[in-house]
Protein backbone atom coordinates (compact mmCIF):
# COMPACT_ATOMS: atom_id res chain seq x y z
CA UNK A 1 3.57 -19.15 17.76
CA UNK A 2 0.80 -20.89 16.24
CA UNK A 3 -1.44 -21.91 19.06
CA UNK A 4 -0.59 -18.04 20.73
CA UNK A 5 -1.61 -15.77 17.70
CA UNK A 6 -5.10 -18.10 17.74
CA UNK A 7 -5.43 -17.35 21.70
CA UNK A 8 -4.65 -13.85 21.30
CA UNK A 9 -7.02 -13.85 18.38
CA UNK A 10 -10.05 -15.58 20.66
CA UNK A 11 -9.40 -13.32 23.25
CA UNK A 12 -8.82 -9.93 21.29
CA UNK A 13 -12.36 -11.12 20.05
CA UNK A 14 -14.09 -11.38 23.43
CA UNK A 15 -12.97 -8.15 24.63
CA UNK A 16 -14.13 -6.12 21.69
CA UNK A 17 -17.26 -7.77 21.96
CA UNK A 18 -17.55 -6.45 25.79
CA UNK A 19 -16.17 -3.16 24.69
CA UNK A 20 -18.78 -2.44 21.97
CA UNK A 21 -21.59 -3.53 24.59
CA UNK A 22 -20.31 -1.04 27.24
CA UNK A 23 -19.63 1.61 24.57
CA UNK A 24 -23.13 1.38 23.19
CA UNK A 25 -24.24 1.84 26.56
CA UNK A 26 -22.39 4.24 28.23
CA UNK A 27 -23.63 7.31 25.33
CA UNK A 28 -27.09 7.99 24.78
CA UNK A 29 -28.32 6.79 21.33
CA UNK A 30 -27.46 9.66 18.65
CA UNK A 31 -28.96 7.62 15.71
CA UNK A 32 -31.83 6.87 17.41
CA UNK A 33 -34.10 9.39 15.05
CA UNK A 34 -32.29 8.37 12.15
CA UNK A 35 -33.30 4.35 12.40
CA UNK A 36 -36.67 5.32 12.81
CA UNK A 37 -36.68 6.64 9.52
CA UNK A 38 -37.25 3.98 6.91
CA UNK A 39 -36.10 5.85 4.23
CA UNK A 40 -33.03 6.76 5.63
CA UNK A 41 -32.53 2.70 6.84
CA UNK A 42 -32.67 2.00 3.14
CA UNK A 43 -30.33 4.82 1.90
CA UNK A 44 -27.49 3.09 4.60
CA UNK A 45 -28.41 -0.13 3.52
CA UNK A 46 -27.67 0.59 -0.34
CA UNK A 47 -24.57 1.80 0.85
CA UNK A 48 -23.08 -0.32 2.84
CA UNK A 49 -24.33 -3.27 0.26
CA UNK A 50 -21.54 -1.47 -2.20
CA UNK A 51 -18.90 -0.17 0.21
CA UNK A 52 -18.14 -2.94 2.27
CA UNK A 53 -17.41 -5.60 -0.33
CA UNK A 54 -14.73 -2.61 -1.48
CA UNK A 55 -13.22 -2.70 1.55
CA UNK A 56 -13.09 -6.62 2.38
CA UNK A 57 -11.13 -6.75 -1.33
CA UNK A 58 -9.01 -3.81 0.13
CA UNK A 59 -8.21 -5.56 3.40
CA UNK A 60 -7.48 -8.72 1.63
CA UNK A 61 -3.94 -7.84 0.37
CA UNK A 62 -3.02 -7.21 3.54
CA UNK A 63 -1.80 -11.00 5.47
CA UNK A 64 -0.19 -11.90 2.43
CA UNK A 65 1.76 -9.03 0.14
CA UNK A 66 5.58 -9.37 2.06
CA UNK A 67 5.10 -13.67 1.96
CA UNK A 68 3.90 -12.86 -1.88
CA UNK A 69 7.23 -11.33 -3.13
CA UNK A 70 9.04 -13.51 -0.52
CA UNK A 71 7.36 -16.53 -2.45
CA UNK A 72 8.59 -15.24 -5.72
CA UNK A 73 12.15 -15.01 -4.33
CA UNK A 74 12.45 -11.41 -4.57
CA UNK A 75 15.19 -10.13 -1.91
CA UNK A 76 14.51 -8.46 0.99
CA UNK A 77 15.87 -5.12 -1.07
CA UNK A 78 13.89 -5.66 -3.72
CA UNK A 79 10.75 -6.12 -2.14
CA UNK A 80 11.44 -2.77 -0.33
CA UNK A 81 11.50 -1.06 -3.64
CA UNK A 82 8.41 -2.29 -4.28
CA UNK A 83 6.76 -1.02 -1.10
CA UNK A 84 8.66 2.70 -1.68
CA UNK A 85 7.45 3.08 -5.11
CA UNK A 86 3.74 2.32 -3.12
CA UNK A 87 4.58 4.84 -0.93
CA UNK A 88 5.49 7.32 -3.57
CA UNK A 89 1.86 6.52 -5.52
CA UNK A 90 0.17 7.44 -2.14
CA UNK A 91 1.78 10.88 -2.11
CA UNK A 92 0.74 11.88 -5.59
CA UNK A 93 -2.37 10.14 -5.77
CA UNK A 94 -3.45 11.47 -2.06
CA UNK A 95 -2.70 15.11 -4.25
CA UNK A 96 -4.79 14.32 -7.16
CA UNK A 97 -7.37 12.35 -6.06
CA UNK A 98 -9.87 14.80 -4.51
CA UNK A 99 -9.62 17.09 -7.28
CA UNK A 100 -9.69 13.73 -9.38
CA UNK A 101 -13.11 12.79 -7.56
CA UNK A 102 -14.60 15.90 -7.65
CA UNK A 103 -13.80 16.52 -11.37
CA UNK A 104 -14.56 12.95 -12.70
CA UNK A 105 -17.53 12.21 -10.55
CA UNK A 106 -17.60 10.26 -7.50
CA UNK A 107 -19.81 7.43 -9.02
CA UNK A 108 -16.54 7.12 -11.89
CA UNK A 109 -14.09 7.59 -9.00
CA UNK A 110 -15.66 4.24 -7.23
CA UNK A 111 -15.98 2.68 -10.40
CA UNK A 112 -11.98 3.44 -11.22
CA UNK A 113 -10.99 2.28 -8.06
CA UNK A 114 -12.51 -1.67 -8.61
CA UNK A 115 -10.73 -1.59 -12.10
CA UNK A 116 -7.46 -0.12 -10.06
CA UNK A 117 -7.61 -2.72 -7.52
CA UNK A 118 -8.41 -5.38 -9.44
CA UNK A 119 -5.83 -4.67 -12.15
CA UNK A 120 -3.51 -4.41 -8.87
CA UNK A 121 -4.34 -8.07 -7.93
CA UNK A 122 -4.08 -9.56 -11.10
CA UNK A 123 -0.67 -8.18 -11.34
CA UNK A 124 0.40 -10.01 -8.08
CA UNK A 125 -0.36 -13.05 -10.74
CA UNK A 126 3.23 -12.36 -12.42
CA UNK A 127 6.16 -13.05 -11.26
CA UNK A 128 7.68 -10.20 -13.43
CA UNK A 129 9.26 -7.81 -11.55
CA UNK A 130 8.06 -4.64 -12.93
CA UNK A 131 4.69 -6.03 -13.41
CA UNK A 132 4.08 -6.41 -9.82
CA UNK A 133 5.66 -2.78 -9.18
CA UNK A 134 2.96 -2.16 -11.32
CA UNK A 135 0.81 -3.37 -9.04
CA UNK A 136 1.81 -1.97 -6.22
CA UNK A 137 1.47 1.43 -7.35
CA UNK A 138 -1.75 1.10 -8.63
CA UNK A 139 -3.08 -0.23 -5.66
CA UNK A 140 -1.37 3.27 -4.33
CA UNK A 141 -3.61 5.18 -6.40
CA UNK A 142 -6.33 2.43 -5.40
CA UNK A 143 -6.54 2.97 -1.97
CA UNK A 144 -6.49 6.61 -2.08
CA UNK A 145 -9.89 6.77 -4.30
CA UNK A 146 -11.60 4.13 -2.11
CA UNK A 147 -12.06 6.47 1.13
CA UNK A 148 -12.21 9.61 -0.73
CA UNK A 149 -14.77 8.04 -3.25
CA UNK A 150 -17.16 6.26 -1.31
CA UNK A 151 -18.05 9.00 1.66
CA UNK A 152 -17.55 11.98 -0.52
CA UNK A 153 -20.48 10.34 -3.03
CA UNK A 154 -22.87 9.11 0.51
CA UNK A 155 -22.18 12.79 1.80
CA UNK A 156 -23.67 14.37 -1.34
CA UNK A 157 -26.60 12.11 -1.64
CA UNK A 158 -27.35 12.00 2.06
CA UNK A 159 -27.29 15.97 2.59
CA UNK A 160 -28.02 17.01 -1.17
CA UNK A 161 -29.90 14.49 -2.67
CA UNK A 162 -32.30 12.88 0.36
CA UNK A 163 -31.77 16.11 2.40
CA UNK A 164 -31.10 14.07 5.76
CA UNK A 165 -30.16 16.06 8.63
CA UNK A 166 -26.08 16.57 8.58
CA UNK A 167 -26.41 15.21 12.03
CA UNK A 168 -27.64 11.49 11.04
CA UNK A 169 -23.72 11.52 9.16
CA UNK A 170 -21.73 10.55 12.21
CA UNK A 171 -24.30 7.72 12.67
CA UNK A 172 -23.44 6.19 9.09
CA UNK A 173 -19.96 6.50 9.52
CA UNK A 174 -19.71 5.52 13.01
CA UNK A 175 -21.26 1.98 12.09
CA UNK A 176 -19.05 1.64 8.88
CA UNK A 177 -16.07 1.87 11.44
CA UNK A 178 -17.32 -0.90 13.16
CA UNK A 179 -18.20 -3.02 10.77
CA UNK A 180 -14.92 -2.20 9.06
CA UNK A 181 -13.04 -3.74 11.60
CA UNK A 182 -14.89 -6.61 11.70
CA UNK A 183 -14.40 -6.95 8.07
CA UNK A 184 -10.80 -6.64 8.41
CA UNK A 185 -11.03 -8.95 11.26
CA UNK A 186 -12.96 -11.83 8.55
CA UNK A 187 -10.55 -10.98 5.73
CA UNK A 188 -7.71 -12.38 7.71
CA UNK A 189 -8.88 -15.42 9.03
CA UNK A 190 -10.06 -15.58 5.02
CA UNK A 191 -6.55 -15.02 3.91
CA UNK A 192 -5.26 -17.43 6.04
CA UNK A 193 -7.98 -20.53 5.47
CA UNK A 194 -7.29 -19.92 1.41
CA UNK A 195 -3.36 -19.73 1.23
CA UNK A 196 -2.34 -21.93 4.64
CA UNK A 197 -5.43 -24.34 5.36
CA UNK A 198 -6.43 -25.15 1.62
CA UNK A 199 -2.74 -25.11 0.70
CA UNK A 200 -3.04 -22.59 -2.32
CA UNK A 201 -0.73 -20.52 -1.63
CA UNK A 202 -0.13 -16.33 -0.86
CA UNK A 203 -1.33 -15.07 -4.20
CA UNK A 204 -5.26 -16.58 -3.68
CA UNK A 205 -6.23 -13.71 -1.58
CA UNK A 206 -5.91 -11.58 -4.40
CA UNK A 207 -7.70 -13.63 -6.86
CA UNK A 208 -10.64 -14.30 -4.22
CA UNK A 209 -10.57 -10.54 -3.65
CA UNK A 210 -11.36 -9.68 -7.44
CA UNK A 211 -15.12 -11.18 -7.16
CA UNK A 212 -15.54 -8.86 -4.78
CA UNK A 213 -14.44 -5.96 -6.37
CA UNK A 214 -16.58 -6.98 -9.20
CA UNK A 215 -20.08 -7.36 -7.15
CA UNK A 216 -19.08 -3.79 -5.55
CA UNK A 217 -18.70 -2.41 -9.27
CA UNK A 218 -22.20 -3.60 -10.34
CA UNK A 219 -23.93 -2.23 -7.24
CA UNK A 220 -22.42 0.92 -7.98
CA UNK A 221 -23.01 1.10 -11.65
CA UNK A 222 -26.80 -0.34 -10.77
CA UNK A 223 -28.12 1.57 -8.26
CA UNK A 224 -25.98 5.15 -7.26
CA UNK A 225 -26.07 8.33 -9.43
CA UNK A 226 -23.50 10.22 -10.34
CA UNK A 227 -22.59 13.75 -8.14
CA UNK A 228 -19.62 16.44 -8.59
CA UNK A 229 -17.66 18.49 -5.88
CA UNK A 230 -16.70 21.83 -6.32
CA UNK A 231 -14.20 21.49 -8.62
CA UNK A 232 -10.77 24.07 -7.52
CA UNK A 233 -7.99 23.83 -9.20
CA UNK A 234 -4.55 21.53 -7.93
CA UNK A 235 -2.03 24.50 -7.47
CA UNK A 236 -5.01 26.68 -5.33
CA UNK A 237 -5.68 23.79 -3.15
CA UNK A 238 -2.27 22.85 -2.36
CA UNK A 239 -1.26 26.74 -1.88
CA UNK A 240 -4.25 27.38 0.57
CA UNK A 241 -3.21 24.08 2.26
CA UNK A 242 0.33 25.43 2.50
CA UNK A 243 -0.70 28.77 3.73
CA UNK A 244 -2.76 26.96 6.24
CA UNK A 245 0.33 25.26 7.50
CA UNK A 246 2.16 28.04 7.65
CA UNK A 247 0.44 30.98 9.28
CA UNK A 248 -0.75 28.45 12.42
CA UNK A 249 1.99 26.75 14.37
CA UNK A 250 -0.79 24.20 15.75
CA UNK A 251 -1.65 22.73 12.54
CA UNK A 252 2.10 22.63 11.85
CA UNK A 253 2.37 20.30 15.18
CA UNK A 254 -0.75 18.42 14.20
CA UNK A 255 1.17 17.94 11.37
CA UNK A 256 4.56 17.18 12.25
CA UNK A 257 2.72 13.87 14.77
CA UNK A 258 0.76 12.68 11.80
CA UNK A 259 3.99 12.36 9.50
CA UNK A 260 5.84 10.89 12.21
CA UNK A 261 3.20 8.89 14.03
CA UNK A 262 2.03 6.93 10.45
CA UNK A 263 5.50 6.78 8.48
CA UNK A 264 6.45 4.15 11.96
CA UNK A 265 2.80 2.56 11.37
CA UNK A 266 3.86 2.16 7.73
CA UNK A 267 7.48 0.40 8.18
CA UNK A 268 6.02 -1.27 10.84
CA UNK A 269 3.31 -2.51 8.05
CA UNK A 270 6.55 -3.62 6.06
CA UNK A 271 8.62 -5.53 9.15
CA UNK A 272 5.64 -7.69 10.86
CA UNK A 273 5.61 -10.45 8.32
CA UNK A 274 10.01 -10.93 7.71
CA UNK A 275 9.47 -10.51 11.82
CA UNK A 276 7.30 -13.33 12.12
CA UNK A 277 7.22 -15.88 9.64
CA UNK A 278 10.23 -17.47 10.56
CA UNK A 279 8.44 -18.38 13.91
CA UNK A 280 5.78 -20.69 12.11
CA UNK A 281 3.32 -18.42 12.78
CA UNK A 282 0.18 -18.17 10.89
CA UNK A 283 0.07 -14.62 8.89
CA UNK A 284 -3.89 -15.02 8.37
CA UNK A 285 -4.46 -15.07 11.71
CA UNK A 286 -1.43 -12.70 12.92
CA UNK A 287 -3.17 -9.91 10.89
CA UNK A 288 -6.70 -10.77 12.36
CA UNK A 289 -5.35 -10.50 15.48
CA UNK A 290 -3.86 -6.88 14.40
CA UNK A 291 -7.38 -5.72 13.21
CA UNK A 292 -8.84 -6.51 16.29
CA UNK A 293 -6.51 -5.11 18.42
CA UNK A 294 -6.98 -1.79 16.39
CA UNK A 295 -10.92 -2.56 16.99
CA UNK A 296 -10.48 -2.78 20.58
CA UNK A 297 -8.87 0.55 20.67
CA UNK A 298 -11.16 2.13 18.68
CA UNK A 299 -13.47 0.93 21.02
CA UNK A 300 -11.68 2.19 23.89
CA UNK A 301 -11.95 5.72 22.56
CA UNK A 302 -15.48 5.31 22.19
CA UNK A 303 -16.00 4.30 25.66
CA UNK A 304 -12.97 6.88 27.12
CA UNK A 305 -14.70 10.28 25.17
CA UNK A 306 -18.32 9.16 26.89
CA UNK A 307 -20.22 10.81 29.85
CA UNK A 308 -18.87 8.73 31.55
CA UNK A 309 -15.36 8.92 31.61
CA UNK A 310 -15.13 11.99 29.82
CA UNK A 311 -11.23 11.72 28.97
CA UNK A 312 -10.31 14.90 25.91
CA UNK A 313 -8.91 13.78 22.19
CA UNK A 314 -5.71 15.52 23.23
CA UNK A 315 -5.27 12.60 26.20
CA UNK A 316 -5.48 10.02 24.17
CA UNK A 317 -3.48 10.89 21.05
CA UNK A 318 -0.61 11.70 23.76
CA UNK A 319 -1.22 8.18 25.53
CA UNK A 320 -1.61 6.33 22.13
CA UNK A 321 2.33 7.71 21.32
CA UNK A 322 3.75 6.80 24.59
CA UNK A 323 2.11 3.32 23.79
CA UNK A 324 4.04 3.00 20.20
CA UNK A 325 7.13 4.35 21.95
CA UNK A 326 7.27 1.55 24.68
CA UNK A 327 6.14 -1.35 22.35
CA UNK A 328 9.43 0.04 19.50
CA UNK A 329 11.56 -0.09 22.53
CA UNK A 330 10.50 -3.39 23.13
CA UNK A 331 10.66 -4.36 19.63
CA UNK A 332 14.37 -3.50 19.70
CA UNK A 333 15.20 -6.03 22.69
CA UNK A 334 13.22 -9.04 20.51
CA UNK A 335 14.57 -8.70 17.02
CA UNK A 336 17.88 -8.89 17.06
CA UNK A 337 20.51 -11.46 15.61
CA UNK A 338 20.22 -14.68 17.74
CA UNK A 339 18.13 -13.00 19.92
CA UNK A 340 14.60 -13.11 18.34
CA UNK A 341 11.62 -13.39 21.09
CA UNK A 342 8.80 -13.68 18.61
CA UNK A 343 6.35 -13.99 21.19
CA UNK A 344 7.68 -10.57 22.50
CA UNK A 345 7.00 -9.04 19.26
CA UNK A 346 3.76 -10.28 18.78
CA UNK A 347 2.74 -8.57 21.53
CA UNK A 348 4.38 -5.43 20.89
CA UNK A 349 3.09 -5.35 17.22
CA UNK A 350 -0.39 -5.95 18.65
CA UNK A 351 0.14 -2.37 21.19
CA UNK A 352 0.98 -0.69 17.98
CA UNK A 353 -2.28 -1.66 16.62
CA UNK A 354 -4.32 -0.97 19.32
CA UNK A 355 -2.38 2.26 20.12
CA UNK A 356 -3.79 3.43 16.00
CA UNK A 357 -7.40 2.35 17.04
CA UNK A 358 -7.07 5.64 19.60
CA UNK A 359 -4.48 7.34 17.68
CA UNK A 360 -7.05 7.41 14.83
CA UNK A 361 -10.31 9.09 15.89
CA UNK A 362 -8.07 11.46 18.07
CA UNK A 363 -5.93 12.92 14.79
CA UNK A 364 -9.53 12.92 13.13
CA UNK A 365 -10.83 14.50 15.89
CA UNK A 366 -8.24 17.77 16.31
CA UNK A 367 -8.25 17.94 12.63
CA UNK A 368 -11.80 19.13 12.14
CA UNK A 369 -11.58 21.12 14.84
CA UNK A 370 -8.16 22.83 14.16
CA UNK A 371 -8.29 23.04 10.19
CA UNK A 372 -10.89 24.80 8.68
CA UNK A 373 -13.37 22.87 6.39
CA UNK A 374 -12.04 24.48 2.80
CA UNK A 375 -8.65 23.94 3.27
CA UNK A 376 -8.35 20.37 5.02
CA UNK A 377 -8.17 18.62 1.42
CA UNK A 378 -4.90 20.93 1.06
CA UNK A 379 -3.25 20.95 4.17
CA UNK A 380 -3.63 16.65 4.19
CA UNK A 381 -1.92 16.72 0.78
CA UNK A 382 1.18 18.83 2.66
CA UNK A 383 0.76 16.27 5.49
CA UNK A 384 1.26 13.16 3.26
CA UNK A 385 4.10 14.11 1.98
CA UNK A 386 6.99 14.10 4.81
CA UNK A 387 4.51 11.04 5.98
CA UNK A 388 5.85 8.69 2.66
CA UNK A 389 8.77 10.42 2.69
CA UNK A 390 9.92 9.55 6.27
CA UNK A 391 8.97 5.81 5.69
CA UNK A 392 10.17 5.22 2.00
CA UNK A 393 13.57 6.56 3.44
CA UNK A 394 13.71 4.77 6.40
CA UNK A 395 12.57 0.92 4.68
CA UNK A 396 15.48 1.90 1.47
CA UNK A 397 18.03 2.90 4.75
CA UNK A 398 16.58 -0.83 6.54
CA UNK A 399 18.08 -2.84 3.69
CA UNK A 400 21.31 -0.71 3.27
CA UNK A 401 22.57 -3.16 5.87
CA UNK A 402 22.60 -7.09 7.07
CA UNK A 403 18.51 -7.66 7.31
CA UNK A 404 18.25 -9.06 11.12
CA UNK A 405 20.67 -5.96 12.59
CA UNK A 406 19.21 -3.74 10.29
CA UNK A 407 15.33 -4.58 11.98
CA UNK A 408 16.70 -4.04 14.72
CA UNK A 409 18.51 -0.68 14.21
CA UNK A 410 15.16 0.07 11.98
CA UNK A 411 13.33 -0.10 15.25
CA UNK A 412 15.42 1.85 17.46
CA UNK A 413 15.07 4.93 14.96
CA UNK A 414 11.59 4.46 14.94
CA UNK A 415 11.42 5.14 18.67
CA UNK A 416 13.55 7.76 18.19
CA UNK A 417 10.83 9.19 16.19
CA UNK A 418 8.30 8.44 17.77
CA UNK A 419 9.93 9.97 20.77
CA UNK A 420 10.15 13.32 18.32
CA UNK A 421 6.38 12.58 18.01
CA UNK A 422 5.93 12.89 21.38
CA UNK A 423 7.78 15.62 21.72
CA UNK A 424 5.51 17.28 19.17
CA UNK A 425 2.19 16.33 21.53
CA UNK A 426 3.56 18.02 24.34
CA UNK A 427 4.13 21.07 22.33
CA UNK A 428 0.65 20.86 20.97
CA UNK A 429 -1.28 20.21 24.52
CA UNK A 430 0.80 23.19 26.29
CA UNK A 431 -0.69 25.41 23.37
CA UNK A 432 -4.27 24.16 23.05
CA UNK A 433 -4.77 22.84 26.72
CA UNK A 434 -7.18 25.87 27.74
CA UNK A 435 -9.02 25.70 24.32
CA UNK A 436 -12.57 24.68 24.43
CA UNK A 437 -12.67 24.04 21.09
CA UNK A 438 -10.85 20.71 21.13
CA UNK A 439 -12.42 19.19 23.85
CA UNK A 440 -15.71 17.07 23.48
CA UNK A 441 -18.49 18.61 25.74
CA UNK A 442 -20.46 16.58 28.66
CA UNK A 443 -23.19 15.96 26.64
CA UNK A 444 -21.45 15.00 23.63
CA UNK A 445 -18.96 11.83 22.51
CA UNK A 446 -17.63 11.68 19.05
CA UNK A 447 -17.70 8.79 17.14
CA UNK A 448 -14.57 5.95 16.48
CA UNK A 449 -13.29 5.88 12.93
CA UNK A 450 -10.04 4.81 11.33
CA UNK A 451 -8.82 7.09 8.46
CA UNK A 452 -5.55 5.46 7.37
């Protein structure tokens, strides 16, 4: 397994290289106006100086958190608990933390999420127990600030403060997708060089990632101002969210994918690592290979929505579930007892990830169009619930039983639901096939982004 996750690493590489040249080419050039404004250069540049350190420390716990508790010789049970309790912090803090932002200040909010996340990382330092629970649900609470933080504060300064055109956004955030891959891409290979190829073991990501946070921090505290949302209270945002939900069965589909869709992408977060490390192969590299898979596919939307191909949102969120189906069902023929194929499920985890890179931008896509601006903070807060839910259950339900059967079994019901997911796309094309509203226009494509 060693010498194949570096091929498929090389190769993964080449291919979103290609991909990004033909996208670039295929569309004509949206931020064209924008880079020839020098101001508006400098604005990004600012930006991106402060975000993207955040999000290399982010992607940095990511080769090496299962191996972590493994290394501590925490059982497989226990380490689920940890990952639940994670789970649960997402749900509350995914309720609280636009409100949170909006009320506190999104210069405080970024500021609060480098001490989160770096308090999160120096708990992986302990071997305590509860301290790294700790830990785990901070970074929870982390993770939700970082994404909510960071563009909410750019939105406000770039509309508000500098009074760009709204139409220069896409162009910002198009180009942190990118380059967000590509930092997840470089954090692995990171990872890997610090705890494999210097021999210092699974917990000096975490400590490497902590400078980072700390340069991010004093870029923020240096150079942005403070801005406030609109600040609504929790129980009206969550009950127009709700009502949302309720009085229009196609965000209630929309919703019902999501939840199903990303609670398999989340115990499939949890099983790659048990999956492979037994095989010798390199986790560093394994998740590097992951990020760019989910690059290339990303990619592949960008190219698919262009002139030239012209292919609808609704398409590709439909083909990006049939791919997750097929690769679970393969996943369930490789992991069981005595009959492990890790070569097999390397290549079916790596279809998962590039199946998110379209699933992604798709689900981003129908969103905007299908929930209306006010209410989307609400109605996400209803969709992240049965979303942590689903998975929390289904890893505590995983280690009810023997570990290797139990993967296996774990699998199967997540192609169950993902087959439920599919079932939920059909329902949603057969009502919205006819609506020109979620389709992207000739003369338009709409940029890649991940939002998980």
């Amino acid at each position: 397994m060693l010498l194949t996750a570096y091929l498929f690493l090389l190769g993964l590489l080449a291919l979103w290289a290609v991909l990004e040249f033909s996208a670039c080419h295929s569309k004509p050039s949206a931020g064209s106006s924008a880079l020839g404004n020098p101001a508006f250069r400098q604005f990004q540049h600012d930006f991106y100086r402060a975000y993207f350190p955040a999000l290399a420390a982010d992607w940095l716990q990511g080769p090496y958190l299962y191996k972590l508790y493994q290394h501590y010789n925490f059982l497989e049970g226990q380490i689920a608990i940890i990952y639940v309790c994670g789970f649960g912090a997402s749900v509350l803090s995914g309720l609280v933390s636009v409100p949170l932002t909006n009320r506190l200040g999104r210069r405080k909010s970024c500021i609060l999420f480098c001490f989160l996340l770096a308090a999160c990382y120096l708990c992986k330092l302990s071997q305590d127990y509860f301290v790294l629970l700790t830990g785990r649900v901070l970074g929870g609470f982390s993770s939700s600030l970082l994404f909510s933080s960071f563009e909410a504060w750019y939105t406000h300064e770039h509309t508000e403060h500098h009074d760009f055109p709204a139409e220069w956004l896409p162009h910002t955030f198009s180009r942190a997708a990118v380059w967000n891959g590509g930092i997840a891409v470089v954090a692995g290979v990171t990872a890997n060089a610090f705890a494999e190829w210097l021999g210092l073991g699974p917990a000096s990501p975490s400590v490497l990632a902590v400078p980072l946070l700390a340069l991010s921090l004093a870029l923020v505290i240096r150079e942005w101002d403070e801005n406030h949302g609109h600040s609504s209270s929790f129980s009206r945002v969550c009950g127009d969210g709700l009502r949302c939900l309720l009085r229009d069965r196609r965000v209630l589909l929309l919703g019902a994918i999501q939840a199903l869709f990303e609670s398999v992408v989340y115990i499939f977060i949890f099983l790659w690592t048990p999956v492979l490390d037994p095989h010798n192969t390199p986790l560093g590299i394994a998740f590097s290979s992951f990020m760019a898979a989910s690059a290339v596919g990303s990619s592949l939307y960008r190219l698919a929505t262009s002139k030239k191909y012209h292919l609808q949102p609704m398409h590709i969120l439909c083909l990006s579930v049939l791919m997750v189906f097929f690769s679970l069902f393969m996943l369930t023929f490789s992991t069981g007892p005595g009959q492990e194929r890790p070569t097999e499920s390397f290549l079916a985890f790596l279809l998962i990830e590039l199946a998110c890179g379209l699933y992604f931008p798709a689900m981003g896509f129908l969103r905007r169009r299908l929930i209306p601006e006010k209410e989307q903070a609400g109605v996400l807060n209803w969709f992240r619930v049965p979303l942590n839910l689903l998975a929390g259950l289904g890893l505590l339900v995983l280690h009810d039983s023997d570990y290797q059967s139990g993967t296996r079994n774990m699998f199967s019901l997540c192609a169950v639901t993902m087959l439920l997911a599919l079932l939920s796309v059909v329902s949603l094309f057969s009502m919205v096939r006819n609506d020109p509203d979620l389709r992207i226009p000739s003369t338009e494509t709409e940029p890649s982004g991940s939002e998980l």
